[in-house]
C-alpha atoms as a PDB file:
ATOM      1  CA  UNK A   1       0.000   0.000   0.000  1.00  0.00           C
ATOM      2  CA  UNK A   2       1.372   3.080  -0.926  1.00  0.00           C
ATOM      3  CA  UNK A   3       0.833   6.871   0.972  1.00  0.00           C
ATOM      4  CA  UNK A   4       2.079   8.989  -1.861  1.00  0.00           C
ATOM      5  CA  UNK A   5       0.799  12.673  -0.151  1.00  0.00           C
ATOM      6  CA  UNK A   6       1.509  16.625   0.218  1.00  0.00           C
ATOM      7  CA  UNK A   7       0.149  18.740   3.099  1.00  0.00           C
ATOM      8  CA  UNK A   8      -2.550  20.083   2.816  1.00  0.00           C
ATOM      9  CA  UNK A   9      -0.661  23.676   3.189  1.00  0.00           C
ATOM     10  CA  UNK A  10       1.762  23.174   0.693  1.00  0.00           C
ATOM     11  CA  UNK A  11       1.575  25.687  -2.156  1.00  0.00           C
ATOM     12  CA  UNK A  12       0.996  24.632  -6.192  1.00  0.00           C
ATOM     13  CA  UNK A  13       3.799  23.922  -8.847  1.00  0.00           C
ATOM     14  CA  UNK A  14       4.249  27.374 -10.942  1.00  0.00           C
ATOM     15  CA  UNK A  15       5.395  25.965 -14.116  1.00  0.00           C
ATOM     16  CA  UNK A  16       5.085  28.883 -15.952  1.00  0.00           C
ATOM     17  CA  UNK A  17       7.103  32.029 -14.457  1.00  0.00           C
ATOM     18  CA  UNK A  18       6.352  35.794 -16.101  1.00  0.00           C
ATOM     19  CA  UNK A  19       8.855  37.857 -16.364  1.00  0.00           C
ATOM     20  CA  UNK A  20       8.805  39.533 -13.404  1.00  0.00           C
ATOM     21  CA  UNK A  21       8.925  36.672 -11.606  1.00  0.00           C
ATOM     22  CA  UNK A  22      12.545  35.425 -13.246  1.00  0.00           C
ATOM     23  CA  UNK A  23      13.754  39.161 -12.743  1.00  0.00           C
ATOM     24  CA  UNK A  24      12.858  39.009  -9.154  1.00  0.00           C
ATOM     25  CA  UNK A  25      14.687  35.355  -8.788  1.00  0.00           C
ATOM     26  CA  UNK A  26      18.132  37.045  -9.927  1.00  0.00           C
ATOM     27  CA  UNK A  27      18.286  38.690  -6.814  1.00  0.00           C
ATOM     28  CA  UNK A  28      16.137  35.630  -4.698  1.00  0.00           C
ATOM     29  CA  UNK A  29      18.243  32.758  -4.844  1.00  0.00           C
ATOM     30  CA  UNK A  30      15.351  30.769  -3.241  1.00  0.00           C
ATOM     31  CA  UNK A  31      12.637  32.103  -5.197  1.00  0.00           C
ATOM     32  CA  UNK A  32      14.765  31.287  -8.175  1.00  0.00           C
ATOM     33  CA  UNK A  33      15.215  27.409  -6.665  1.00  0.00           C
ATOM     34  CA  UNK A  34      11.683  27.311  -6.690  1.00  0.00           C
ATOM     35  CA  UNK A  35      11.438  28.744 -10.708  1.00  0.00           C
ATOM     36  CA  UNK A  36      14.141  27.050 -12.033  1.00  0.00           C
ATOM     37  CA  UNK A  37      13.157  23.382 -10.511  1.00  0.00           C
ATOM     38  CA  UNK A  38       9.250  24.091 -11.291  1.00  0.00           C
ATOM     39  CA  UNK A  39       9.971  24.976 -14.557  1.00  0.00           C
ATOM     40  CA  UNK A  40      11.887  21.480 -15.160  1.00  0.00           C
ATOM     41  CA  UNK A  41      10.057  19.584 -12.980  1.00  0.00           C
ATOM     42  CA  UNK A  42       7.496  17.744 -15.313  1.00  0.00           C
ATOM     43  CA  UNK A  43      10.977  17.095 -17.929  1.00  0.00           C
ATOM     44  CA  UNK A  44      13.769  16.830 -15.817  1.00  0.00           C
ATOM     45  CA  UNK A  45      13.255  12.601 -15.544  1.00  0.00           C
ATOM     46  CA  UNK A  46      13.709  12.929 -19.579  1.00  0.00           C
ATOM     47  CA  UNK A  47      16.484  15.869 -19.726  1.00  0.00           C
ATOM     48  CA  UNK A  48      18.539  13.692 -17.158  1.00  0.00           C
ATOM     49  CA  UNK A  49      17.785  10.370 -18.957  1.00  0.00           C
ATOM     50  CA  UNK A  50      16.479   9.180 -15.610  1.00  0.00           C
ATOM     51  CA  UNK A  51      14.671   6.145 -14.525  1.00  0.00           C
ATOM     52  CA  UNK A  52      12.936   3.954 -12.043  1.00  0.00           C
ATOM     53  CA  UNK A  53      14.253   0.452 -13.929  1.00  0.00           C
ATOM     54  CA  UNK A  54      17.512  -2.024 -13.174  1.00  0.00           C
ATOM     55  CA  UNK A  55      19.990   0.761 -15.203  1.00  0.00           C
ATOM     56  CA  UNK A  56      18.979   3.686 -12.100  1.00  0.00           C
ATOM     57  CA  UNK A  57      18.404   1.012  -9.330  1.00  0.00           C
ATOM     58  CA  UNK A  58      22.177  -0.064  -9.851  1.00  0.00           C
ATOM     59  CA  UNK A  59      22.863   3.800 -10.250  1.00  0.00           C
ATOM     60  CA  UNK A  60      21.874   5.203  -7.402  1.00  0.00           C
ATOM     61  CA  UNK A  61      22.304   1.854  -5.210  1.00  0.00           C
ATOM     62  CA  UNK A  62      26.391   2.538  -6.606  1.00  0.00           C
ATOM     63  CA  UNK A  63      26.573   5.674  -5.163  1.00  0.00           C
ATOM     64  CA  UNK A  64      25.169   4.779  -1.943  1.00  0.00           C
ATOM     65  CA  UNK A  65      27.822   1.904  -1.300  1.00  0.00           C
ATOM     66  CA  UNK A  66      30.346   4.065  -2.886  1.00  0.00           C
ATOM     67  CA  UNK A  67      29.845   6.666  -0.534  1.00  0.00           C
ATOM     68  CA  UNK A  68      28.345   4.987   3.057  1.00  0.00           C
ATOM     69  CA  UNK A  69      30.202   1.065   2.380  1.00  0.00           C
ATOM     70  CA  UNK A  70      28.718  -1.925   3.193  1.00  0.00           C
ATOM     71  CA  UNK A  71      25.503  -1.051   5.652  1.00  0.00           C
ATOM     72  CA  UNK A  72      23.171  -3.600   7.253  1.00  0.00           C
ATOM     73  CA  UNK A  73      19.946  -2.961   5.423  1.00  0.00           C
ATOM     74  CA  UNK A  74      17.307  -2.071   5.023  1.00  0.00           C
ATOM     75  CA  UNK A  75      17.202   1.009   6.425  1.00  0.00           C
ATOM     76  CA  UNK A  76      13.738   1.827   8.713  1.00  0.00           C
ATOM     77  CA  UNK A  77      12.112   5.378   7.473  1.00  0.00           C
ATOM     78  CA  UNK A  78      14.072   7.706   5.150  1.00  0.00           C
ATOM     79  CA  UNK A  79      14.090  10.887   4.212  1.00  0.00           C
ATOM     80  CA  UNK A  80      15.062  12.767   0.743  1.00  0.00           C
ATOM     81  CA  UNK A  81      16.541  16.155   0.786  1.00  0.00           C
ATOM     82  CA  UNK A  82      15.864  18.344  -2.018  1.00  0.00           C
ATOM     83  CA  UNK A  83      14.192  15.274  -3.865  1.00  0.00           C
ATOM     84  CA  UNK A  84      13.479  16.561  -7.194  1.00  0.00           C
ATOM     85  CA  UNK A  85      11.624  13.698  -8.921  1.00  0.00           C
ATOM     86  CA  UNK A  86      12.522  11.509  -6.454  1.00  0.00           C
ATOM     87  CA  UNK A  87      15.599   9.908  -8.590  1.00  0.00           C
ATOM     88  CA  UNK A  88      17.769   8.429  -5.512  1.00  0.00           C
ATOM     89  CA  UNK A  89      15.384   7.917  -2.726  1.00  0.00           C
ATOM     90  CA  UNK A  90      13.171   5.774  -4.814  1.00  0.00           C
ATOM     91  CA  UNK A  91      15.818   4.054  -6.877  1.00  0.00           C
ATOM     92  CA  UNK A  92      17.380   3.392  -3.283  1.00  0.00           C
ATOM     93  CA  UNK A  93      14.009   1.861  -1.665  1.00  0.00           C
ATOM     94  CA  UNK A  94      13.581  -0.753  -4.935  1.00  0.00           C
ATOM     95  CA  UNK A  95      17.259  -1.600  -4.020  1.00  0.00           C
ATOM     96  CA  UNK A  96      15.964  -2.061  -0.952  1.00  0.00           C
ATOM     97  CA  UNK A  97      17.617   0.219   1.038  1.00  0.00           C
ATOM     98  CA  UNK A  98      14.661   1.705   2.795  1.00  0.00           C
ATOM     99  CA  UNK A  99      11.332   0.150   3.452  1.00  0.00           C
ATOM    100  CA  UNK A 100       9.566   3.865   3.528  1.00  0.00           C
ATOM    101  CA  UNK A 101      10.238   7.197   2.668  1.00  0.00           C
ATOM    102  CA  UNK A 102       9.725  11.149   2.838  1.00  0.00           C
ATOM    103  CA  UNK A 103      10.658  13.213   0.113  1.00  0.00           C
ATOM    104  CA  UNK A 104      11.084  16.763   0.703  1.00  0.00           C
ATOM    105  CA  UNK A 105      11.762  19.634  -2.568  1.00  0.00           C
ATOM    106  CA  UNK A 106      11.584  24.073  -2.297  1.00  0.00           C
ATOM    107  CA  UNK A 107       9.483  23.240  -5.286  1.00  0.00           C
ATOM    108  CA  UNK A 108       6.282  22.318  -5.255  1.00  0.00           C
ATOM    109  CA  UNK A 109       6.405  20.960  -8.802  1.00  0.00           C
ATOM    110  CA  UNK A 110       8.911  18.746  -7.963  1.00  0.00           C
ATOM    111  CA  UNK A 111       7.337  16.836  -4.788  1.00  0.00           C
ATOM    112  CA  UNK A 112       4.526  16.597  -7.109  1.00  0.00           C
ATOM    113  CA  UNK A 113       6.636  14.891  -9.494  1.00  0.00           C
ATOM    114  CA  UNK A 114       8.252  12.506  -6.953  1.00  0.00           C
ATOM    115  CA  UNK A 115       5.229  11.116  -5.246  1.00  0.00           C
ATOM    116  CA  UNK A 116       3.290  10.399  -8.593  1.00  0.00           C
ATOM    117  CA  UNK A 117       6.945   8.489  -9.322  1.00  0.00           C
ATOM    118  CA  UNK A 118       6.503   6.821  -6.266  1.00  0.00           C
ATOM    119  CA  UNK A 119       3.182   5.963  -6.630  1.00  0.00           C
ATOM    120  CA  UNK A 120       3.716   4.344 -10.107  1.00  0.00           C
ATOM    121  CA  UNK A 121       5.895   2.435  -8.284  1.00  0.00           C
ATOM    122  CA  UNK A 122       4.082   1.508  -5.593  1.00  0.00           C
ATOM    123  CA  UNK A 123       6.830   2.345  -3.064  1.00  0.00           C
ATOM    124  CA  UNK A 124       5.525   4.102   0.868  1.00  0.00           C
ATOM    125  CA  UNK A 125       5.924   7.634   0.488  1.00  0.00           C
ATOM    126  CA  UNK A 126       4.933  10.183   1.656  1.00  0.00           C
ATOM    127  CA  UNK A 127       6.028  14.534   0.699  1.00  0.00           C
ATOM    128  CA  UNK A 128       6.146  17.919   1.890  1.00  0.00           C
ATOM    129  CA  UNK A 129       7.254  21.097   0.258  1.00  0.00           C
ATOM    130  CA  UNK A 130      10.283  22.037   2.186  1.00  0.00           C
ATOM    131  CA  UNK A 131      13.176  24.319   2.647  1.00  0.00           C
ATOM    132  CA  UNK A 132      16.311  22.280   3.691  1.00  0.00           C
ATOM    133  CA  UNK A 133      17.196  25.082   6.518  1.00  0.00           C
ATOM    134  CA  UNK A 134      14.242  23.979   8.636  1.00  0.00           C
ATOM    135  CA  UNK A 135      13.160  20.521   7.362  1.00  0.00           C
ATOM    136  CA  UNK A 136       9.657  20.348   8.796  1.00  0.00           C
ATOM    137  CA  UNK A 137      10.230  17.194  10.836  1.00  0.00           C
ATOM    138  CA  UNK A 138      10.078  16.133  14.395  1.00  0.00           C
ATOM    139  CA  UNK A 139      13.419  15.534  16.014  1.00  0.00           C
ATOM    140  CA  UNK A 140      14.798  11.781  15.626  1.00  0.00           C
ATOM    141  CA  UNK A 141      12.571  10.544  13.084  1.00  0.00           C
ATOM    142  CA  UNK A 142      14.590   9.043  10.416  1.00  0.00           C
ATOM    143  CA  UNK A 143      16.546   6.295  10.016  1.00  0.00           C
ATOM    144  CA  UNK A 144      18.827   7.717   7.077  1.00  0.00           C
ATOM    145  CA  UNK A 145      19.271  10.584   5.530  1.00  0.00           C
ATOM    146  CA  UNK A 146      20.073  10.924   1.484  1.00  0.00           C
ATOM    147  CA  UNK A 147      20.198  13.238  -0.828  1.00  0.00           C
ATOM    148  CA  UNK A 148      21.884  13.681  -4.923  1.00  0.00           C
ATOM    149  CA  UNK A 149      22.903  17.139  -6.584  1.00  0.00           C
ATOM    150  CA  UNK A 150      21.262  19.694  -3.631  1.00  0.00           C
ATOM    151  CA  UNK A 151      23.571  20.253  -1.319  1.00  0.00           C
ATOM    152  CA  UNK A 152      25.452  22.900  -4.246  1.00  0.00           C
ATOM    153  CA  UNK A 153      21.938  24.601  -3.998  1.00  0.00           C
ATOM    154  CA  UNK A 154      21.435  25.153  -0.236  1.00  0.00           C
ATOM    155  CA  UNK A 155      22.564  28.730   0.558  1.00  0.00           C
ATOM    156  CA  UNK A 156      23.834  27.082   4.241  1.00  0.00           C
ATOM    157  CA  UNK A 157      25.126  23.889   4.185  1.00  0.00           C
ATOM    158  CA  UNK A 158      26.125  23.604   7.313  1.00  0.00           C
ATOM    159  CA  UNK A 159      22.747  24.792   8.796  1.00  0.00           C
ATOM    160  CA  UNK A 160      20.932  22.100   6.319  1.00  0.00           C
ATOM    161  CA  UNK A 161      23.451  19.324   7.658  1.00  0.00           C
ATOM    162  CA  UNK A 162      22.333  20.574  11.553  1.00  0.00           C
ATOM    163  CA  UNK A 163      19.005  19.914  10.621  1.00  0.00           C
ATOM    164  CA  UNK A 164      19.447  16.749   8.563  1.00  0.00           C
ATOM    165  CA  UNK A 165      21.284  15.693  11.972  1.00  0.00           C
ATOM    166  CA  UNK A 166      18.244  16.641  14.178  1.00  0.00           C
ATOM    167  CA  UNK A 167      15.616  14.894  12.647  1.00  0.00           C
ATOM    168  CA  UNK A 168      17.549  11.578  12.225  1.00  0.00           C
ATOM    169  CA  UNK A 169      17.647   8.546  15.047  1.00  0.00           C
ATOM    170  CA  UNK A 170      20.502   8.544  16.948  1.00  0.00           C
ATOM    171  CA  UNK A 171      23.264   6.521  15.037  1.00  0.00           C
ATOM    172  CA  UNK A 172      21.225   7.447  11.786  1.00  0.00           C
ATOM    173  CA  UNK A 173      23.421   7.857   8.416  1.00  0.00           C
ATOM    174  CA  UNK A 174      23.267  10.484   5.699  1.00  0.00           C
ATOM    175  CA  UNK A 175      24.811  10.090   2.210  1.00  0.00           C
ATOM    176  CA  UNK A 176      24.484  12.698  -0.347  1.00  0.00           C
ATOM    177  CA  UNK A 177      26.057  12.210  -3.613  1.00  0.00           C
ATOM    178  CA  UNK A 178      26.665  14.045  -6.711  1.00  0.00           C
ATOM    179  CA  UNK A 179      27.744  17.305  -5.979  1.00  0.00           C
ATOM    180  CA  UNK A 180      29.848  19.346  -8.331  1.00  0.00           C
ATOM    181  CA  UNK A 181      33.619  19.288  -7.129  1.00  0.00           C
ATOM    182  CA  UNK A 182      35.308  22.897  -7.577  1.00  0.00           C
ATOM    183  CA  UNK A 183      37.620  21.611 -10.108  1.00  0.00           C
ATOM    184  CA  UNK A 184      35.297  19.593 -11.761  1.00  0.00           C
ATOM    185  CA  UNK A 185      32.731  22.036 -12.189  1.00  0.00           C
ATOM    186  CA  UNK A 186      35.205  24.212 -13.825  1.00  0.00           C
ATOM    187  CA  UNK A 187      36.428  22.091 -16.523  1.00  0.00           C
ATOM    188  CA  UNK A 188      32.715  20.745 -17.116  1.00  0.00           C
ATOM    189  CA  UNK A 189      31.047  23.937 -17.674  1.00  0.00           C
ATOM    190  CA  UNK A 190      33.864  25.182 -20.373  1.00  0.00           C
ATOM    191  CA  UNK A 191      33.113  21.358 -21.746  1.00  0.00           C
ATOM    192  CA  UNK A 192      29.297  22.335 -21.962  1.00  0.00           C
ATOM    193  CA  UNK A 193      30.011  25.959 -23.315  1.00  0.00           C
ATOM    194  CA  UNK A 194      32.507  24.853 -26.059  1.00  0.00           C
ATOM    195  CA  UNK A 195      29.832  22.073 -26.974  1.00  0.00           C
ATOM    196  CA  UNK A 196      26.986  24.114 -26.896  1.00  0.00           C
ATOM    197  CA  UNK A 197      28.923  26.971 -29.314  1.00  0.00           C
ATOM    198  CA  UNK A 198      30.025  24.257 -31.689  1.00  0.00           C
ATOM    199  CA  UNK A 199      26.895  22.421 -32.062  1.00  0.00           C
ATOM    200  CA  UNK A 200      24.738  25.658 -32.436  1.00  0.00           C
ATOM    201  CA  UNK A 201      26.932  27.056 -34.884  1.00  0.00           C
ATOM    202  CA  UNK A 202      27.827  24.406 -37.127  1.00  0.00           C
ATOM    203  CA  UNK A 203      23.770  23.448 -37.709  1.00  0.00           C
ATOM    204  CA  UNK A 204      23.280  26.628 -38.976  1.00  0.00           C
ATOM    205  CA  UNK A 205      24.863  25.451 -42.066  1.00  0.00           C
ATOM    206  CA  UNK A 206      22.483  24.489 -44.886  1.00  0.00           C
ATOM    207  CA  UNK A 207      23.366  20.924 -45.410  1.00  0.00           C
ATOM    208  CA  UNK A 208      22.903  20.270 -41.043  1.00  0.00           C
ATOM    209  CA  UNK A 209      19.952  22.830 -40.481  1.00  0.00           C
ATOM    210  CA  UNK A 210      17.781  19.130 -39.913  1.00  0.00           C
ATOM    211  CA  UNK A 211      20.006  19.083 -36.844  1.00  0.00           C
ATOM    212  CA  UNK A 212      19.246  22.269 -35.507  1.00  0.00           C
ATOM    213  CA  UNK A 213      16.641  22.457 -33.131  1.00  0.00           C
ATOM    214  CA  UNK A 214      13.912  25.739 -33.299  1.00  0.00           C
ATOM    215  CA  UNK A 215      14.946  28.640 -32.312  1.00  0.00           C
ATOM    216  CA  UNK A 216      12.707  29.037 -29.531  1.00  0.00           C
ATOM    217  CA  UNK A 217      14.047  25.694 -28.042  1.00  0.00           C
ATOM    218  CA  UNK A 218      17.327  27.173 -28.185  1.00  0.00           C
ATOM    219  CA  UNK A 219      16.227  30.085 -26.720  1.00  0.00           C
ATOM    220  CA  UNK A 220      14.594  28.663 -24.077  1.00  0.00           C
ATOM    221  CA  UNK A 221      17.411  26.414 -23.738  1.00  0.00           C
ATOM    222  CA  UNK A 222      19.536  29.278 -22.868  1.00  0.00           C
ATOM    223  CA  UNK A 223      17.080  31.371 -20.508  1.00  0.00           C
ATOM    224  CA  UNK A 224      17.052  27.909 -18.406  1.00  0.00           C
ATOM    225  CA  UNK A 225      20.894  27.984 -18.485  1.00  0.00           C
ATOM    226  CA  UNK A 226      21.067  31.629 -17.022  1.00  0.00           C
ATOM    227  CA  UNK A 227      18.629  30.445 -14.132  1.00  0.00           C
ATOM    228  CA  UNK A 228      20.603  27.387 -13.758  1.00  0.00           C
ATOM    229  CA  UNK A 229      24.068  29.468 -12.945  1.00  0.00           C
ATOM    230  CA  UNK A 230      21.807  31.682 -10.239  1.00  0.00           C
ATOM    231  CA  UNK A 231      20.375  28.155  -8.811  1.00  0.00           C
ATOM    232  CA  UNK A 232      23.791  26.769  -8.437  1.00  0.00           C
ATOM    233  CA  UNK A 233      25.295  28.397  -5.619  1.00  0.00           C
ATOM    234  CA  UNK A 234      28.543  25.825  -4.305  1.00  0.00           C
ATOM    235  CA  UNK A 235      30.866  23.611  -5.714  1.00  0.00           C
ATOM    236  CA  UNK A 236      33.075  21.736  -3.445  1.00  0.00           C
ATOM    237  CA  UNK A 237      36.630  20.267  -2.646  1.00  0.00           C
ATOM    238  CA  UNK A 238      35.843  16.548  -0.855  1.00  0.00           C
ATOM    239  CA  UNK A 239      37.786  18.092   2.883  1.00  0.00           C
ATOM    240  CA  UNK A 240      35.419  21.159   2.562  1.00  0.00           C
ATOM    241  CA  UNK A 241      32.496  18.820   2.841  1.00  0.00           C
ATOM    242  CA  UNK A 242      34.017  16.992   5.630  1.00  0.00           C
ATOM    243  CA  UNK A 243      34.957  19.906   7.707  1.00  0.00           C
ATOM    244  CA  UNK A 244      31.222  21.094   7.042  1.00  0.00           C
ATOM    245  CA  UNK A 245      29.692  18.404   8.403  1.00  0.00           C
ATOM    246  CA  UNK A 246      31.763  18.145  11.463  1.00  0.00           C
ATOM    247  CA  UNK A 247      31.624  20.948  11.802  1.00  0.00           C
ATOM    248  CA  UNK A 248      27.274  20.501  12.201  1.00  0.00           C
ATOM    249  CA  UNK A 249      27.882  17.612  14.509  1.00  0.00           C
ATOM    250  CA  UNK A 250      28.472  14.504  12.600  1.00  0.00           C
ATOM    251  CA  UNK A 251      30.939  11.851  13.175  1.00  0.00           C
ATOM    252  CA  UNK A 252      33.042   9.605  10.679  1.00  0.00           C
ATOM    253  CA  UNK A 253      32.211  12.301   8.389  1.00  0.00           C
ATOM    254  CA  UNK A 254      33.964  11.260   5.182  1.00  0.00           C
ATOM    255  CA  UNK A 255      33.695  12.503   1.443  1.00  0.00           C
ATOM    256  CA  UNK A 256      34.592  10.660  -1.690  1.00  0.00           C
ATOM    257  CA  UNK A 257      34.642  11.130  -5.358  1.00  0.00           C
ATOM    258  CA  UNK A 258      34.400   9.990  -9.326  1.00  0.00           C
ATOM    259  CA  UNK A 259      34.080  10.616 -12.631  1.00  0.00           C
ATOM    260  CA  UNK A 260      37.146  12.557 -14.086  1.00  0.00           C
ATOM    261  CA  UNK A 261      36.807  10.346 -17.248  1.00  0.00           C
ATOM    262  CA  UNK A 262      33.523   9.915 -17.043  1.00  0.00           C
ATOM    263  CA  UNK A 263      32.356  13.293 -17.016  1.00  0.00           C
ATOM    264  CA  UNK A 264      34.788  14.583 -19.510  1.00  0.00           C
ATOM    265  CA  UNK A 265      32.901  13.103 -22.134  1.00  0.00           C
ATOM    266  CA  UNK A 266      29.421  13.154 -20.090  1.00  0.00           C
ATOM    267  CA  UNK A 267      29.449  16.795 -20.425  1.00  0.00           C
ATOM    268  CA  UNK A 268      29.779  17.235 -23.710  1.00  0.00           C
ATOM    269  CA  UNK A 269      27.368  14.497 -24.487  1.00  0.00           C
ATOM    270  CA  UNK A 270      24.218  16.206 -22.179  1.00  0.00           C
ATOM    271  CA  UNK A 271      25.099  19.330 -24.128  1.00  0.00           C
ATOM    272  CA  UNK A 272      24.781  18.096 -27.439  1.00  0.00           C
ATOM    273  CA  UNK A 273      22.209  15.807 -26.859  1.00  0.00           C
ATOM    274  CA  UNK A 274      20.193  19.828 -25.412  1.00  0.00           C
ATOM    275  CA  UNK A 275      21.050  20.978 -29.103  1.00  0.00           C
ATOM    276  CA  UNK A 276      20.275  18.843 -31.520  1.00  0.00           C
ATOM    277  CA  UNK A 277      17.111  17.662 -32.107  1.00  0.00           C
ATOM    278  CA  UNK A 278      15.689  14.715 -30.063  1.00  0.00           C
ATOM    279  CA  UNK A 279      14.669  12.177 -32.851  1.00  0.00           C
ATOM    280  CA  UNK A 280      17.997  12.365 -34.523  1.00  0.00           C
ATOM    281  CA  UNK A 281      19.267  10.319 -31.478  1.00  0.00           C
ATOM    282  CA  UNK A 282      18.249   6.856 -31.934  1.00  0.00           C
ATOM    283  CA  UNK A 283      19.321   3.551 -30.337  1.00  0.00           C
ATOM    284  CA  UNK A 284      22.750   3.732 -31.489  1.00  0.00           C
ATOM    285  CA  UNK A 285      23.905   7.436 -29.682  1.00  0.00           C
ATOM    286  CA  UNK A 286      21.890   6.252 -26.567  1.00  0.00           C
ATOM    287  CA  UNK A 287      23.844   2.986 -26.291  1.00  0.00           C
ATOM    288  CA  UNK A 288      27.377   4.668 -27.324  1.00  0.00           C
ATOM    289  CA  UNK A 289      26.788   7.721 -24.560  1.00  0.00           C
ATOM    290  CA  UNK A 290      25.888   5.027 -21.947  1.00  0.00           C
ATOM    291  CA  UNK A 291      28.474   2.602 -22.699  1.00  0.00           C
ATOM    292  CA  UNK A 292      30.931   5.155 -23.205  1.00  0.00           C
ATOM    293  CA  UNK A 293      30.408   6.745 -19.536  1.00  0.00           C
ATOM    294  CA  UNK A 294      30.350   2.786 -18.024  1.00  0.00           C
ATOM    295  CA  UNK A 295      33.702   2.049 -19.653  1.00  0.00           C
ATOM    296  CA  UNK A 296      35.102   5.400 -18.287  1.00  0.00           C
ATOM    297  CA  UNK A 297      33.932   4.984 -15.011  1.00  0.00           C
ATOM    298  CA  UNK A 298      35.615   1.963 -14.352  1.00  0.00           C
ATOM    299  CA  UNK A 299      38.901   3.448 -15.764  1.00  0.00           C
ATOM    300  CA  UNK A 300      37.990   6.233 -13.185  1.00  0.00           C
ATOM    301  CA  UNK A 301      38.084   3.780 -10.340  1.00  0.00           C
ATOM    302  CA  UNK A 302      40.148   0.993 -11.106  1.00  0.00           C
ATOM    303  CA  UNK A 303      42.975   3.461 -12.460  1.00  0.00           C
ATOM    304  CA  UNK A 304      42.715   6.947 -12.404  1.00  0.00           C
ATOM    305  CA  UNK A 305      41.537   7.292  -9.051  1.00  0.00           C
ATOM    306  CA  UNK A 306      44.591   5.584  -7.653  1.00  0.00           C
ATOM    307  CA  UNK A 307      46.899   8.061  -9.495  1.00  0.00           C
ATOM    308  CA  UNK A 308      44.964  11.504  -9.517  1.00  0.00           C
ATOM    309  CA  UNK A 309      43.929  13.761  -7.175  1.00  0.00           C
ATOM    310  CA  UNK A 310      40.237  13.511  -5.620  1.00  0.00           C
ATOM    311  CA  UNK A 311      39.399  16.746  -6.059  1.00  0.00           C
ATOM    312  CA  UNK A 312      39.896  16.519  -9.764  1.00  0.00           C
ATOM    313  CA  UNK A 313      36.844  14.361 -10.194  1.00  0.00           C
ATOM    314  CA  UNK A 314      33.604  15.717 -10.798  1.00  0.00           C
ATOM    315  CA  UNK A 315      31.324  14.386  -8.030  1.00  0.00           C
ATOM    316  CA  UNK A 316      31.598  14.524  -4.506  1.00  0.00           C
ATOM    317  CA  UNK A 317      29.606  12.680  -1.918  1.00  0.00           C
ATOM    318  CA  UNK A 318      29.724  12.759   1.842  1.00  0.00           C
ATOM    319  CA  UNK A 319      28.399  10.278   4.543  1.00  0.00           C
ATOM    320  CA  UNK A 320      28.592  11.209   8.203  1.00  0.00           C
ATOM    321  CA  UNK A 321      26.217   9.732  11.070  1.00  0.00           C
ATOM    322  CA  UNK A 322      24.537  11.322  14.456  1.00  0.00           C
ATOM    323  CA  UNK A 323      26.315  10.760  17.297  1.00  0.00           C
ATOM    324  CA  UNK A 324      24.613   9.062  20.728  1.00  0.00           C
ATOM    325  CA  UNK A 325      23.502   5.248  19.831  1.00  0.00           C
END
C-alpha cells in the first residue's frame, strides 16, 4: 500500500514564471530554486535520462555503497533532501535500502513529481514542500538521511546538515552524492560551453539545419541555463564537505569522489544531446553515450583514481552519522 501525499498547506507547482517573476529570482536565490526546478520539474526525468528500472536502481544503489560502504539494510524510514523527482530515494528503496520514505523539494512541482513516481511504483511515500534550513520534521525521526545534486543549492550547508542531523535517530546515516567538485565544475562547464557553441553554430549550415533544433528551443534552452548558474550556488573540494559536516555535529564524516573520465565526455554528451534535435538520437547514440560513460567509469576507479587527485573528479559525496547510539 502506498501513501504517496503533500500537506494540505503546501503551495501549487508554478510551471510557468512571467517575467517579473525570473527578474525578481536574480536577486532571490530561493525564489529562483523554486522557478528554475518548477519549470523542469514535469521534464527533468527525460532531460537527465532518468529512470525507475535495473539501469537507475544499480545507479543510485552505486553511489550509496560508494559513498556509506557496506551497511546492514534495510534502512527503517528515510528521508530525501531536495528530492526533485525523487531519482535516488526511490531508486534506493527498490534496491531495498529503505522500506519507507519522505521526500522533501523548495518546489512544489517537484514533490509533485516525486510522489506520482513513487506511486507508479508503488513504493511508501509520503512529501512535503520544504526548505532544507528547517526541514519540517520532528526531532529523531529518520533512520537515514540521502540526498543527490542539492547540497550545491542550499545557501547554508552547514545549517541544512544541523538539521538533517536533528531529525535523524541517533546513530542514523546520511549520504548525499553528486555534488559538483570545484575543479570539476570548472572544466565541465567550459566542456558544456565549447559544446553548446560548436553544435549551435555548425547546424546553422544548410546541409545540417535538420540538426538544428527551433529557435525558440534554443532560446529557451539558454534562458534555463542563465537560471541554472543563479540556482547553483557551491561547488566543493571533498575536505570542505568533511569539515562542514563536522563541523554541524556529525561523526566519521567522510567525502569521496568519481568521474574525471567519465564526465569529460558526459558533459559534452548532455550538451549536445540539449542541441540537436531529439529524434535524430536513436538507439545507437543512446547505447554509445551510456556505454561510453560505463567504460570510463571503471577506468575512473580501477585506475585513475589511484593516481589523480580527488578533487579533480567531478562528483563529490559525503556520509557522516549522528552521534549518541
Amino acid at each position: 500500500m502506498t501513501a504517496s501525499r503533500t500537506d494540505g498547506n503546501d503551495p501549487a507547482p508554478n510551471p510557468h514564471a512571467t517575467a517579473e517573476e525570473v527578474a525578481a529570482a536574480l536577486e532571490d536565490t530561493k525564489l529562483a530554486q523554486v522557478l528554475y526546478h518548477d519549470w523542469e520539474a514535469e521534464t527533468y526525468d527525460e532531460k537527465w535520462s532518468i529512470s525507475y528500472d535495473e539501469r537507475c536502481i544499480d545507479y543510485a544503489k552505486g553511489r550509496f555503497d560508494a559513498a556509506a560502504g557496506e551497511q546492514p539494510l534495510p534502512y527503517g524510514k528515510a528521508l530525501e533532501l531536495g528530492c526533485g523527482t525523487g531519482f535516488f530515494l526511490l531508486n534506493l528503496m527498490q534496491a531495498g535500502v529503505a522500506q519507507s520514505g519522505s521526500v522533501t523539494d523548495l518546489s512544489p512541482g517537484m514533490v509533485k513529481v516525486a510522489l506520482r513516481n513513487a506511486e507508479n511504483l508503488g513504493l511508501d511515500v509520503d512529501g512535503r514542500v520544504a526548505d532544507a534550513e528547517t526541514i519540517p520534521y520532528e526531532d529523531n525521526t529518520f533512520d537515514l538521511v540521502v540526498g543527490h545534486a542539492v547540497l550545491h543549492h542550499i545557501p547554508d550547508v552547514e545549517q541544512s546538515l544541523r538539521e538533517v542531523l536533528r531529525v535523524l535517530k541517533p546513530g542514523g546515516r546520511f549520504v548525499f552524492a553528486g555534488e559538483p567538485s570545484t575543479v570539476g565544475n570548472f572544466y565541465a562547464r567550459w566542456l558544456g560551453r565549447i559544446t553548446w557553441e560548436a553544435t549551435t553554430n555548425v547546424t546553422k549550415l544548410p546541409f545540417l539545419s535538420d540538426w538544428r533544433r527551433p529557435q525558440t528551443e534554443l532560446d529557451e534552452s539558454s534562458r534555463a541555463a542563465a537560471l541554472e548558474a543563479v540556482v547553483d550556488l557551491h561547488t566543493f573540494d571533498p575536505s570542505d564537505l568533511e569539515r562542514i559536516a563536522t563541523a554541524a555535529g556529525a561523526v566519521e564524516a567522510k567525502a569521496s569522489s568519481e568521474e574525471f573520465a567519465a564526465a569529460l565526455l558526459g558533459w559534452p554528451v548532455r550538451t549536445f544531446e540539449a542541441a540537436v534535435p531529439e529524434e535524430k538520437l536513436g538507439w545507437g547514440w543512446a547505447k554509445f553515450a551510456f556505454g561510453g560513460w560505463k567504460t570510463l567509469s571503471w577506468v575512473d576507479e580501477n585506475v585513475l583514481k589511484h593516481v589523480v587527485p580527488r578533487s579533480f573528479f567531478y562528483n563529490v559525496m559525503i556520509t557522516g552519522v549522528k552521534p549518541g547510539k
